[in-house]
C-alpha atoms as a PDB file:
ATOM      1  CA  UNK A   1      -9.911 -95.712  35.152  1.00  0.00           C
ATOM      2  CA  UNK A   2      -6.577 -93.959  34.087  1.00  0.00           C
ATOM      3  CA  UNK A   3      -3.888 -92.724  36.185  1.00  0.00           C
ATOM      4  CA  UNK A   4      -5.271 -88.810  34.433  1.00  0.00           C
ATOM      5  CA  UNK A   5      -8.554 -89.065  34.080  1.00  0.00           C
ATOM      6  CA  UNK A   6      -9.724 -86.735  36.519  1.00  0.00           C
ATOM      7  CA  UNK A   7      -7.689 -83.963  34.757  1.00  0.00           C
ATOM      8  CA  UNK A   8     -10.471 -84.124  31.937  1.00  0.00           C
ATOM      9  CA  UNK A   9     -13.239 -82.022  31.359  1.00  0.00           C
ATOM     10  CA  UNK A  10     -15.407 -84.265  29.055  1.00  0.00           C
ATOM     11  CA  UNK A  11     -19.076 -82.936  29.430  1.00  0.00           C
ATOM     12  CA  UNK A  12     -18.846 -79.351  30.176  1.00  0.00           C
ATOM     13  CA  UNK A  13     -21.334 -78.195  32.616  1.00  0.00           C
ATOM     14  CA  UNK A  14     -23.542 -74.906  32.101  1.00  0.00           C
ATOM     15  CA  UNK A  15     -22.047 -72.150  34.143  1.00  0.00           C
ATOM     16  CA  UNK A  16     -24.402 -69.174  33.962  1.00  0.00           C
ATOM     17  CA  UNK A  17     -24.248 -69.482  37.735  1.00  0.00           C
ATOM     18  CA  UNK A  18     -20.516 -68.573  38.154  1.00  0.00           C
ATOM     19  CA  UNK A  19     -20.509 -65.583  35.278  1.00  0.00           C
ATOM     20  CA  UNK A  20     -22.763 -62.985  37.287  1.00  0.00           C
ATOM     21  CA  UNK A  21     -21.893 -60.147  35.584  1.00  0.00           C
ATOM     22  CA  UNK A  22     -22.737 -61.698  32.495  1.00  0.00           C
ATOM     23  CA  UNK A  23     -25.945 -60.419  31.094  1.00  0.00           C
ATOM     24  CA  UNK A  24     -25.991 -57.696  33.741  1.00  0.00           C
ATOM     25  CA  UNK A  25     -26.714 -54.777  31.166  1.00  0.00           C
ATOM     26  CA  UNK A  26     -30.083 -56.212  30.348  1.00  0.00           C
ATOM     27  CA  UNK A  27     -31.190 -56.471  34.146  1.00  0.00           C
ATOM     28  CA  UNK A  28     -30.003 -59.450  34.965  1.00  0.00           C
ATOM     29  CA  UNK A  29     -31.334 -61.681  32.271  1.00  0.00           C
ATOM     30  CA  UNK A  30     -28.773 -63.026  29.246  1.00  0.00           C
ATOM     31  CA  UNK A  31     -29.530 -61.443  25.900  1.00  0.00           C
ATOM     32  CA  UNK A  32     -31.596 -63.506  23.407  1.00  0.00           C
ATOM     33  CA  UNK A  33     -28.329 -63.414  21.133  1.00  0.00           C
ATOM     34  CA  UNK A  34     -26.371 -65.002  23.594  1.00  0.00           C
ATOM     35  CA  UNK A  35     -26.366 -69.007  24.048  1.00  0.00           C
ATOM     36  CA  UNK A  36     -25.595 -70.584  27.207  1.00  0.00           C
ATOM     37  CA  UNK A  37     -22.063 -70.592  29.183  1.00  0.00           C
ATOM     38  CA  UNK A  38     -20.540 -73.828  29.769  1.00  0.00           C
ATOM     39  CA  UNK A  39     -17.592 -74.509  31.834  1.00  0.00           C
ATOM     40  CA  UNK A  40     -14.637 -75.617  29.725  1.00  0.00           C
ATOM     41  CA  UNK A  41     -12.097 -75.919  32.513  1.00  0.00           C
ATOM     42  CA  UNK A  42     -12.885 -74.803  36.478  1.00  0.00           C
ATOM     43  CA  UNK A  43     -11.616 -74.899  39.979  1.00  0.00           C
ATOM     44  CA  UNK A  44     -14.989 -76.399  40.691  1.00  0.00           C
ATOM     45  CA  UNK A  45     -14.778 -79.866  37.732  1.00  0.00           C
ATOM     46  CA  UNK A  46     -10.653 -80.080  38.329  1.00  0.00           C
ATOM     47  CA  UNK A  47      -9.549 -79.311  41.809  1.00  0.00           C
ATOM     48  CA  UNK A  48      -5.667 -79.079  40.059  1.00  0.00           C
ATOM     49  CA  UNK A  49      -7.125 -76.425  37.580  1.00  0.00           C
ATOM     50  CA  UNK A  50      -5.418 -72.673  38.271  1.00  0.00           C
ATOM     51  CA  UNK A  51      -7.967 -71.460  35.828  1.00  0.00           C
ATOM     52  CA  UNK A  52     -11.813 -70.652  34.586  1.00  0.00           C
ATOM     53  CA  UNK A  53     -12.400 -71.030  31.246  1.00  0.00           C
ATOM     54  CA  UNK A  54     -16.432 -70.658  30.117  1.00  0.00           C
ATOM     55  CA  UNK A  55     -17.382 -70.723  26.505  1.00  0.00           C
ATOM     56  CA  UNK A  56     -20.470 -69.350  24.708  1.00  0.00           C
ATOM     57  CA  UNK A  57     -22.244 -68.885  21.145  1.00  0.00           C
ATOM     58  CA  UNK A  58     -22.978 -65.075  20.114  1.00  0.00           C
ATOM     59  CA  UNK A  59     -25.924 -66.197  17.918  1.00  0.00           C
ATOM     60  CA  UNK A  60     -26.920 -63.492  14.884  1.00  0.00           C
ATOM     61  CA  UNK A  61     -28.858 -60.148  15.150  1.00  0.00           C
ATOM     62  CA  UNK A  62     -29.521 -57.288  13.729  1.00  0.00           C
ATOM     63  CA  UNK A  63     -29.968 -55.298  17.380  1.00  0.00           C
ATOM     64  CA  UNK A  64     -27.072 -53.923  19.095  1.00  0.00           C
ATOM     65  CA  UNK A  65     -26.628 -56.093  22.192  1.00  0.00           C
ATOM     66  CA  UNK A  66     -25.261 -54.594  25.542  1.00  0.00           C
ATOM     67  CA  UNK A  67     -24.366 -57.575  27.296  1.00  0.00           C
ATOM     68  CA  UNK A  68     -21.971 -56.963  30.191  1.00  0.00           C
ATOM     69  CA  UNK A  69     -21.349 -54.086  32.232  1.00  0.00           C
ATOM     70  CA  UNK A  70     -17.904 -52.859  33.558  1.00  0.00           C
ATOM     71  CA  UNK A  71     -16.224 -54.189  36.463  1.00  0.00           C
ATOM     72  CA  UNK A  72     -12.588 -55.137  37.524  1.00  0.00           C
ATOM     73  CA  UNK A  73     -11.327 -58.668  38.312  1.00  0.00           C
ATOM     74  CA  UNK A  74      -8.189 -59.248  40.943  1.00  0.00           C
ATOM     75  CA  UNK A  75      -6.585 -61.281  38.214  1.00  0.00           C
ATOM     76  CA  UNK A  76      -5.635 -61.506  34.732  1.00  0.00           C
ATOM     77  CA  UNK A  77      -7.874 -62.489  32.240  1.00  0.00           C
ATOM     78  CA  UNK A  78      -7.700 -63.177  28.455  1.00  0.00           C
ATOM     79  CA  UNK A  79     -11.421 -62.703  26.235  1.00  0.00           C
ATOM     80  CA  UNK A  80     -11.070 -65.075  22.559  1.00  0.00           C
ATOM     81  CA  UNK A  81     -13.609 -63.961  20.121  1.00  0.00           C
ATOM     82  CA  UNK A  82     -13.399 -66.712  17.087  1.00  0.00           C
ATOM     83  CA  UNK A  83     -15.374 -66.957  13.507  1.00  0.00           C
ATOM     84  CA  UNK A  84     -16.323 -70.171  12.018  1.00  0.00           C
ATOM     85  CA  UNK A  85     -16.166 -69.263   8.908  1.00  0.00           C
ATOM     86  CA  UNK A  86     -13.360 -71.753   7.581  1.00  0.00           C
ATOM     87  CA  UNK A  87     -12.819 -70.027   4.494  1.00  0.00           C
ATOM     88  CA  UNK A  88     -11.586 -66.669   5.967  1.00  0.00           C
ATOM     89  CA  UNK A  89     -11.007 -67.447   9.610  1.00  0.00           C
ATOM     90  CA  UNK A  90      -9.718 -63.630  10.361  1.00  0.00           C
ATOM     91  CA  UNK A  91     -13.486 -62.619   9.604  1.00  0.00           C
ATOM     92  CA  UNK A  92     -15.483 -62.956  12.735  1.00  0.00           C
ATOM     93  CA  UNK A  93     -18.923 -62.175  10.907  1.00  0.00           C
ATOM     94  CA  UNK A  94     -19.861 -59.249  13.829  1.00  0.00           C
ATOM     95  CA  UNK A  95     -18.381 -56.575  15.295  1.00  0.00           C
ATOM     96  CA  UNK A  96     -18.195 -56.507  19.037  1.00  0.00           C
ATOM     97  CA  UNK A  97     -17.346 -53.173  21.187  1.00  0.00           C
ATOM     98  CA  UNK A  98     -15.231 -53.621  24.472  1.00  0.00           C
ATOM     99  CA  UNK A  99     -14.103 -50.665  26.805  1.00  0.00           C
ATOM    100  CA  UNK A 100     -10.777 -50.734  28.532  1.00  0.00           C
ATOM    101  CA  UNK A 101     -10.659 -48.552  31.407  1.00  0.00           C
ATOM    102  CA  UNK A 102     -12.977 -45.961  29.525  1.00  0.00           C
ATOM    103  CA  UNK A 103     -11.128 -46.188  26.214  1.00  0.00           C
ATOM    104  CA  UNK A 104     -13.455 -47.946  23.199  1.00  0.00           C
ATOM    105  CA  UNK A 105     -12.484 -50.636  21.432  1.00  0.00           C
ATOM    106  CA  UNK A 106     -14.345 -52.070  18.663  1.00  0.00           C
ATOM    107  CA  UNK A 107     -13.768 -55.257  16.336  1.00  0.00           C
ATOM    108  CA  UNK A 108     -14.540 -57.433  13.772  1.00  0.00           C
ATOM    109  CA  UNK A 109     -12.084 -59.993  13.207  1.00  0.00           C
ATOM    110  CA  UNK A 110     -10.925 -63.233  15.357  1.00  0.00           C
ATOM    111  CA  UNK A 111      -8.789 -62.066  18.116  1.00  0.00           C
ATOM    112  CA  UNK A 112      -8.413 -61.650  21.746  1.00  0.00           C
ATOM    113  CA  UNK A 113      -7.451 -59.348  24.779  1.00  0.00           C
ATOM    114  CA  UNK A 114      -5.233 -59.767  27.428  1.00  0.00           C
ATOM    115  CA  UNK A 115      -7.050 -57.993  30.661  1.00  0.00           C
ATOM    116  CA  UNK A 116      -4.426 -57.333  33.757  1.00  0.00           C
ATOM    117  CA  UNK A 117      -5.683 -57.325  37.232  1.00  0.00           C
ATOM    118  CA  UNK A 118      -7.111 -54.284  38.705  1.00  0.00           C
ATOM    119  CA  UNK A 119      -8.039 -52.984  35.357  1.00  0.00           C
ATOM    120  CA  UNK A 120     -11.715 -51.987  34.810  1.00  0.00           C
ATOM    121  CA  UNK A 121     -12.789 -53.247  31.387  1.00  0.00           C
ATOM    122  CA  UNK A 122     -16.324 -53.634  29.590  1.00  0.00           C
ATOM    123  CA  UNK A 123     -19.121 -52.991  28.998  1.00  0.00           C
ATOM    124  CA  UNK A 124     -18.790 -55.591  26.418  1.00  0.00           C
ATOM    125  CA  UNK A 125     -21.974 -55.919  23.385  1.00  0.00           C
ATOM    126  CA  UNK A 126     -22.805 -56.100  19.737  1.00  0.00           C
ATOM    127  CA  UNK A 127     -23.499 -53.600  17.110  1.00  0.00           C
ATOM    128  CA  UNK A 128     -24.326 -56.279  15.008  1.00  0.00           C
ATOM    129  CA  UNK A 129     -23.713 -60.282  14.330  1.00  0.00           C
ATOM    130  CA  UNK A 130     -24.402 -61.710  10.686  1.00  0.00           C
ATOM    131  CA  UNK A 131     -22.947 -64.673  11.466  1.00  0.00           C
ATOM    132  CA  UNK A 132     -22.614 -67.195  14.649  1.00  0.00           C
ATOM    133  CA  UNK A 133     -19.410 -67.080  16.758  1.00  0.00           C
ATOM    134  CA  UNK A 134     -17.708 -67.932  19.567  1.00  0.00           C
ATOM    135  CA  UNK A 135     -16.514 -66.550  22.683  1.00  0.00           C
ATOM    136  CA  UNK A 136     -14.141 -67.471  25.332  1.00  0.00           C
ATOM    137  CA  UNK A 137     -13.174 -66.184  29.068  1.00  0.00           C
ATOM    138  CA  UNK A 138      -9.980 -67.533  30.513  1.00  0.00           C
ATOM    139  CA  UNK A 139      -9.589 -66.207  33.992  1.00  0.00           C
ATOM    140  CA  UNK A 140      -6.374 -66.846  35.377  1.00  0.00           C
ATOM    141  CA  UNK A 141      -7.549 -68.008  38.832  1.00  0.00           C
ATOM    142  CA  UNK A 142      -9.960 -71.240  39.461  1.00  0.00           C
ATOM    143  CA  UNK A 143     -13.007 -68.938  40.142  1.00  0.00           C
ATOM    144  CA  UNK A 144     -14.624 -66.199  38.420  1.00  0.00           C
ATOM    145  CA  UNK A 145     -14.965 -63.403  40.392  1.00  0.00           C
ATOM    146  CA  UNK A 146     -14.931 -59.809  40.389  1.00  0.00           C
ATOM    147  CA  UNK A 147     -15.823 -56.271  42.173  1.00  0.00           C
ATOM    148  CA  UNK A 148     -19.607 -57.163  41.496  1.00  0.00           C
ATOM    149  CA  UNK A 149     -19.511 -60.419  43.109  1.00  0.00           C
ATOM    150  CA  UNK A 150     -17.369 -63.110  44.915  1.00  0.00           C
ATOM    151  CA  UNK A 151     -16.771 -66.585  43.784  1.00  0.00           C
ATOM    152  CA  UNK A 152     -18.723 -69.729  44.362  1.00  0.00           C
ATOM    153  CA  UNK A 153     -16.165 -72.435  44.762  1.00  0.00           C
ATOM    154  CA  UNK A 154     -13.189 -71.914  46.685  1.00  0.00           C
END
């Protein structure tokens, strides 16, 4: 066993557990769009970890897709939406809406937002998705939490 191995994250584990207001906007359940969370770096698999990092696939549909509602975290997080399209990888084959403190933002190419603390963001959807993609939460704190609900590890 090496000196670093326990700084690895190596078979992510499925985190729909810690994400709570994930899913939310469709009473409680995750949207059939949506594929499972999985934990690519956590308090909870790397005590030394200062962050919470869960991935997901935003699988194709023609429905717009409400999937979480708005809420506030006490830290800073960062959402990464990214195409797979390796041809064009601006082109994120959907266009997602996100609301920052009341102000909406809508998109349709790779990117990402930079969330400060105490600011009330979402709800976060889909008006549509032609084509698979995925999508990244780094919270800048071990746990996920927010105003809607406290965190499970600590």
């Amino acid at each position: 066993m090496g000196k670093y191995d326990h700084l690895f994250v190596e078979n992510m584990l499925e985190c729909a557990d810690d994400l709570v207001n994930e899913g939310a906007a469709a009473g409680g359940e995750r949207p059939a769009n949506i594929g499972n969370p999985f934990g690519l770096m956590r308090g909870i698999d790397v005590d030394l970890s200062k962050v919470h990092m869960a991935y997901s696939w935003i699988n194709p549909t023609s429905e717009q897709v409400h999937w979480v509602n708005d809420h506030e975290h006490s830290y800073d997080e960062v959402l990464m939406w990214m195409g797979n399209d390796p041809d064009n990888i601006h082109d994120l084959g959907a266009e997602l809406y996100l609301d920052i403190e009341g102000e909406r933002h809508t998109v349709t190419t790779t990117g990402a937002v930079f969330i400060p603390a105490g600011i009330r963001h979402c709800p976060l959807g889909f008006n549509w998705v032609k084509r698979s993609f995925s999508f990244i939460a780094l919270s800048l704190n071990p746990d996920y939490a927010s105003d809607e609900n406290v965190p499970k590890h600590s």
